[in-house]
C-alpha atoms as a PDB file:
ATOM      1  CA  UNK A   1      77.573  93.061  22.302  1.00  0.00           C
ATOM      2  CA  UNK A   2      80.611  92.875  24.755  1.00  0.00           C
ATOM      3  CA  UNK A   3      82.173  90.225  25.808  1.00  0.00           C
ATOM      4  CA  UNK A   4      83.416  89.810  29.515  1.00  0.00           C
ATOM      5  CA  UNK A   5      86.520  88.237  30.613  1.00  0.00           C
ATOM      6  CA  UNK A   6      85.904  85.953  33.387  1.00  0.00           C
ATOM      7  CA  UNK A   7      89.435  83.816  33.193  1.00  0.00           C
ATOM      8  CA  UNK A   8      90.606  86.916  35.514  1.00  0.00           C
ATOM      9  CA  UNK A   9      87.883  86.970  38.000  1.00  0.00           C
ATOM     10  CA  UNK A  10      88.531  83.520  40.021  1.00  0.00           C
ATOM     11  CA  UNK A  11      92.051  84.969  40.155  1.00  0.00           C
ATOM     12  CA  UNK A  12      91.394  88.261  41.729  1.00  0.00           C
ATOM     13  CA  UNK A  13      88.690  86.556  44.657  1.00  0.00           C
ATOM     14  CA  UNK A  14      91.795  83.931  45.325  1.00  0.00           C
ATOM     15  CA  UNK A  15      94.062  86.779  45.945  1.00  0.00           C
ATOM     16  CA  UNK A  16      91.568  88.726  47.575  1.00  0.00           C
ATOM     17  CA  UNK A  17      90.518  86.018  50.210  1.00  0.00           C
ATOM     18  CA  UNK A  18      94.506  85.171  50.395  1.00  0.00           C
ATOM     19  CA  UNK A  19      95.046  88.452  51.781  1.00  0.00           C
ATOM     20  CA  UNK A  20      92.180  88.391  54.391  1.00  0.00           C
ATOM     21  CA  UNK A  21      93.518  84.836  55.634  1.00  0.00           C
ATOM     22  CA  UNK A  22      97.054  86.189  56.057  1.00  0.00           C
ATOM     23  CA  UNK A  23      95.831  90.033  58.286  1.00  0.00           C
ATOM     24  CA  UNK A  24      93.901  86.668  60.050  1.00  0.00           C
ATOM     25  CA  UNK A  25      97.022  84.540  60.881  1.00  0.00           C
ATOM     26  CA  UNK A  26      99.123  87.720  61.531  1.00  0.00           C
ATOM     27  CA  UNK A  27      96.325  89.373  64.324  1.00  0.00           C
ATOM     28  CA  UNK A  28      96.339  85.727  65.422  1.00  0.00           C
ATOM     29  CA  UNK A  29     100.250  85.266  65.532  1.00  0.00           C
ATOM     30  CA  UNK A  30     101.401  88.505  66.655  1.00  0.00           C
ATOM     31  CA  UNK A  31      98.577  90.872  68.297  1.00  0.00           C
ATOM     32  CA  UNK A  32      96.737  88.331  70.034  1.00  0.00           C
ATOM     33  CA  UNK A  33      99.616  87.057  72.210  1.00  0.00           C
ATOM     34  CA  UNK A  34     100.530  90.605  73.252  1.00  0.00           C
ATOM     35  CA  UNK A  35      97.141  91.720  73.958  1.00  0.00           C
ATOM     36  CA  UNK A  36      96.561  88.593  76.422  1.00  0.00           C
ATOM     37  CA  UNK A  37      99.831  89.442  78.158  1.00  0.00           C
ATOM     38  CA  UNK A  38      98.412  93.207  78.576  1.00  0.00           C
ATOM     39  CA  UNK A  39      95.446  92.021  80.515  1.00  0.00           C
ATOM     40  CA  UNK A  40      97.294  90.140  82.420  1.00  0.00           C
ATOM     41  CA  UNK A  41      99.367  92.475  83.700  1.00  0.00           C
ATOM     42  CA  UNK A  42      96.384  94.630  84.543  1.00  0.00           C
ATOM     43  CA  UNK A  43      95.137  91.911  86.019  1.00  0.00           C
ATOM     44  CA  UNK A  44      98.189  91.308  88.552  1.00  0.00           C
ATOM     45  CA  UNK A  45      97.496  94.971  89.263  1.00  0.00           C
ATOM     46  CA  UNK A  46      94.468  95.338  90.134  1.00  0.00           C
ATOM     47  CA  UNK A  47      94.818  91.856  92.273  1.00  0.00           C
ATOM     48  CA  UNK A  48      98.076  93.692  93.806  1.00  0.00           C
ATOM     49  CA  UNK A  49      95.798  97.260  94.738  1.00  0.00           C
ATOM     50  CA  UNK A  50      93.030  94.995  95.994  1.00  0.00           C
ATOM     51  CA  UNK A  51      95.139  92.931  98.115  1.00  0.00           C
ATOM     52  CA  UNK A  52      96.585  96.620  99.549  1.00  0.00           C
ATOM     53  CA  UNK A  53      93.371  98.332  99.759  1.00  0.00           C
ATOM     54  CA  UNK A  54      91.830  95.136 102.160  1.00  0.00           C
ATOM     55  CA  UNK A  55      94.923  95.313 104.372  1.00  0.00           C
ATOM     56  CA  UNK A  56      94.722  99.000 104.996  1.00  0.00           C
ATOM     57  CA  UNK A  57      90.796  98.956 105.145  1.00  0.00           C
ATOM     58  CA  UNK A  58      91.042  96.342 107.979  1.00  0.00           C
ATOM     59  CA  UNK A  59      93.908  97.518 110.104  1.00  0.00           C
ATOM     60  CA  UNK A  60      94.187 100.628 112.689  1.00  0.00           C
ATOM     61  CA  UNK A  61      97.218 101.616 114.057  1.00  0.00           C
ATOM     62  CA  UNK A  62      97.183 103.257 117.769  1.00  0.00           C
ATOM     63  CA  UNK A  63      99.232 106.256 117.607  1.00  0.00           C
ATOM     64  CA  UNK A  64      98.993 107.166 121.203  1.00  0.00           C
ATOM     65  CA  UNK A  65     101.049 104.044 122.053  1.00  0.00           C
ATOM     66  CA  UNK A  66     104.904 103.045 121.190  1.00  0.00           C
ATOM     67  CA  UNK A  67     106.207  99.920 121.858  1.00  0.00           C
ATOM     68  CA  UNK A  68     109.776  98.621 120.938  1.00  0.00           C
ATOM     69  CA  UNK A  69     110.498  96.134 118.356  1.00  0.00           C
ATOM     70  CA  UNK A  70     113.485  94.573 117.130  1.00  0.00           C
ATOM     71  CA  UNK A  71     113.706  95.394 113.333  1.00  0.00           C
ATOM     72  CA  UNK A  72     116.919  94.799 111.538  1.00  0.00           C
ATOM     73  CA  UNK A  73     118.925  93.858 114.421  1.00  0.00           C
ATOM     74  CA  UNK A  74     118.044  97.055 115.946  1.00  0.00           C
ATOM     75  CA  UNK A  75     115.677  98.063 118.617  1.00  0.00           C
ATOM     76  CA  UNK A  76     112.838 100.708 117.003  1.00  0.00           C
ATOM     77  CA  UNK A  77     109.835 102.656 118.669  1.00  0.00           C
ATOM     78  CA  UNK A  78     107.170 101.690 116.506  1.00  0.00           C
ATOM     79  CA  UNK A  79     102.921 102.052 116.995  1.00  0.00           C
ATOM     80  CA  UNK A  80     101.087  98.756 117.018  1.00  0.00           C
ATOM     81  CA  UNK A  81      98.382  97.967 114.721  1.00  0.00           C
ATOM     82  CA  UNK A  82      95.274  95.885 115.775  1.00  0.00           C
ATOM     83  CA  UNK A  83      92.092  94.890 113.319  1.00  0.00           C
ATOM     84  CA  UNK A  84      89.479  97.244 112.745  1.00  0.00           C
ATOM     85  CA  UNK A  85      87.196  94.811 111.435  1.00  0.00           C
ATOM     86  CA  UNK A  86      86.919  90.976 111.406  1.00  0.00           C
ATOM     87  CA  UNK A  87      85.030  89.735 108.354  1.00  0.00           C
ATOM     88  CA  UNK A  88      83.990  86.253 107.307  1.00  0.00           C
ATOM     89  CA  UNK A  89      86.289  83.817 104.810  1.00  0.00           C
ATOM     90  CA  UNK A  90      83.223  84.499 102.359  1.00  0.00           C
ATOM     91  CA  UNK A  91      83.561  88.308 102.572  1.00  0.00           C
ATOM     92  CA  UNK A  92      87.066  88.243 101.965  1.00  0.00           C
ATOM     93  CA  UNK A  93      87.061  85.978  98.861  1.00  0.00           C
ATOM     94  CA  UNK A  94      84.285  88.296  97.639  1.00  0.00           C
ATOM     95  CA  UNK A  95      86.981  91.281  97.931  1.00  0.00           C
ATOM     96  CA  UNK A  96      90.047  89.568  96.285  1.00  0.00           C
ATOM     97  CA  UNK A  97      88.390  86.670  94.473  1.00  0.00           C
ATOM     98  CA  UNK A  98      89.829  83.408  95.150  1.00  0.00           C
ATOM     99  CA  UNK A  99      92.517  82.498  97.473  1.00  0.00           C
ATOM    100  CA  UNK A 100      95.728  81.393  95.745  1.00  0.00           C
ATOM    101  CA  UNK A 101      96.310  78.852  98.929  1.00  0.00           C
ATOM    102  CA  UNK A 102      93.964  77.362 101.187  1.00  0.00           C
ATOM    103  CA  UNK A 103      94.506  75.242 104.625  1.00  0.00           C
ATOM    104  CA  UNK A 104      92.190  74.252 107.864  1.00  0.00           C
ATOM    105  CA  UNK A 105      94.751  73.926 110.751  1.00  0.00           C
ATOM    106  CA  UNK A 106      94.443  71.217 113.596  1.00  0.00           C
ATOM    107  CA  UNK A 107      91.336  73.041 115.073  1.00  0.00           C
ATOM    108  CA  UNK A 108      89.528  73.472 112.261  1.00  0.00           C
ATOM    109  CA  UNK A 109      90.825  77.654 111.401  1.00  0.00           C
ATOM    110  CA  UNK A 110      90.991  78.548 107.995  1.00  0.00           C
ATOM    111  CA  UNK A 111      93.960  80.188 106.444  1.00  0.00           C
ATOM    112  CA  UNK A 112      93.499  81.698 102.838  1.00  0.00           C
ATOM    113  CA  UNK A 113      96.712  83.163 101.323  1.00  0.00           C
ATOM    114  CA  UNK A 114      96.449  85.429  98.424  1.00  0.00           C
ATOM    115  CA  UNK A 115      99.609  86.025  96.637  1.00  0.00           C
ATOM    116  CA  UNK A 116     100.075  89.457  94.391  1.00  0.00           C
ATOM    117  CA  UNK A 117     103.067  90.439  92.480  1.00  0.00           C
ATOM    118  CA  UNK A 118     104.771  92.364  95.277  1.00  0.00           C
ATOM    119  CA  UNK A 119     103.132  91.690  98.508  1.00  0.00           C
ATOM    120  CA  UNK A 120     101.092  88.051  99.944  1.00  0.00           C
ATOM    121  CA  UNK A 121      98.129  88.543 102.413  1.00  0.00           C
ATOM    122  CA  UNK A 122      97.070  85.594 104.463  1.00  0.00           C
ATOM    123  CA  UNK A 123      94.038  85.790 106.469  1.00  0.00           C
ATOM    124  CA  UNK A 124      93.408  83.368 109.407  1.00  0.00           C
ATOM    125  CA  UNK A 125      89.293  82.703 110.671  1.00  0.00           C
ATOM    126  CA  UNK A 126      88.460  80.758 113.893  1.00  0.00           C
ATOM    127  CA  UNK A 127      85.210  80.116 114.148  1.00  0.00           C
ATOM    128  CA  UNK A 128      83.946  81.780 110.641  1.00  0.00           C
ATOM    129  CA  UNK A 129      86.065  85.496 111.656  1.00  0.00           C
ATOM    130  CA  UNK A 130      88.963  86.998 111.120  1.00  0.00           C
ATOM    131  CA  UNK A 131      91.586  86.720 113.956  1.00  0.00           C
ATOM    132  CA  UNK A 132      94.958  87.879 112.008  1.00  0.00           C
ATOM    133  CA  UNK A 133      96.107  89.182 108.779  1.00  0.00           C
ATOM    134  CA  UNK A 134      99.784  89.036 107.921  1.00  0.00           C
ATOM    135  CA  UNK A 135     101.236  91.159 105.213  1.00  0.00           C
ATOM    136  CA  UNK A 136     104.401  90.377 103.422  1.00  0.00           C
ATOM    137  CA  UNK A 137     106.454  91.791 100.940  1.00  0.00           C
ATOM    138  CA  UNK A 138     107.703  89.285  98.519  1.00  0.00           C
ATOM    139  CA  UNK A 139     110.671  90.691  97.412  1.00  0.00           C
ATOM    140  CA  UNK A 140     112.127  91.641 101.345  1.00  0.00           C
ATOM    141  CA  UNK A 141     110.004  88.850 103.175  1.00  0.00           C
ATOM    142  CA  UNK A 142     109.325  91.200 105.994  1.00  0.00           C
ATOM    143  CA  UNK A 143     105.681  91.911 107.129  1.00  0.00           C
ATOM    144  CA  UNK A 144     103.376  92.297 109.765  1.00  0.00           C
ATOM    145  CA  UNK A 145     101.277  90.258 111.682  1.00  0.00           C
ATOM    146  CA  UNK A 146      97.763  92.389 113.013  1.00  0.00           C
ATOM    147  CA  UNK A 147      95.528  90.882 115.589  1.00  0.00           C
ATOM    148  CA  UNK A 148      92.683  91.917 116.485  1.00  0.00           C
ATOM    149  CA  UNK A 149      94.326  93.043 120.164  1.00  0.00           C
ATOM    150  CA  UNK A 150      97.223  95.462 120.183  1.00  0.00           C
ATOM    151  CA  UNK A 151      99.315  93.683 122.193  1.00  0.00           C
ATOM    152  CA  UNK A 152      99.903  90.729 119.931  1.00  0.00           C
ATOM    153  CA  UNK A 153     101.325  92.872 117.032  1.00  0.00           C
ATOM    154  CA  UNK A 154     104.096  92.429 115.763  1.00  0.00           C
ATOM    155  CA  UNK A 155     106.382  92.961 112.486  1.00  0.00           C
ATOM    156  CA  UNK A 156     108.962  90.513 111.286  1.00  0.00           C
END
């Protein structure tokens, strides 16, 4: 009858669960961290493409008129843009989740500001509806401010 040797045995499950643990600790230290920062880049994406698409979804531009704006220290023929829609605070925070800034001016408007990684969107209500949008780029801090009448248009 054979005799088994089970001195080795403990030895070879400590080694075996010691190299589980570490491929553990090193997904933990190393791919974890970089996998996070991957979604949150597509996150900052996706916010920055929703915060485009809502702006160009809600704006028309009237090509039959040109008015003159100062742009650059320059006069320029440019069309004005007016609102296509006006949607409720509720609607918009359904489209681009929730506002990065929030304020209720002196008679009682809400502005919601949501900020993306190359452009900021602030949407002003009176009265529950939309009654501007301004879009600005971050990295020029010119924009536009769209009304819901043409003739209050204008970029900055």
């Amino acid at each position: 009858m054979p005799i088994s040797d089970f001195g080795r045995a403990p030895w070879r499950l400590f080694l075996i669960q010691f190299l589980i643990l570490s491929v553990i600790l090193i997904f933990i230290r190393f791919y974890a961290p970089r996998h996070e920062r991957s979604l949150a880049a597509q996150a900052a994406i996706a916010r920055e493409q929703k915060i485009n698409a809502l702006f160009q979804d809600s704006i028309v531009q009237d090509t039959i008129r040109e008015v003159s704006v100062p742009l650059d220290g320059a006069m320029v023929k440019r069309h004005p843009w007016r609102l296509r829609t006006t949607f409720s605070p509720e609607e918009a925070e359904s489209a681009l989740g929730v506002p990065n800034t929030s304020a209720v001016d002196f008679r009682g408007g809400q502005h919601l500001t949501w900020i993306g990684t190359s452009h900021k969107v602030e949407a002003a209500f009176d009265a529950g509806r939309l009654f501007c949008l301004t879009q600005e780029d971050l990295t020029t801090h010119h924009g536009e401010q769209v009304y819901a009448s043409e003739d209050q248009w204008r970029p900055y």
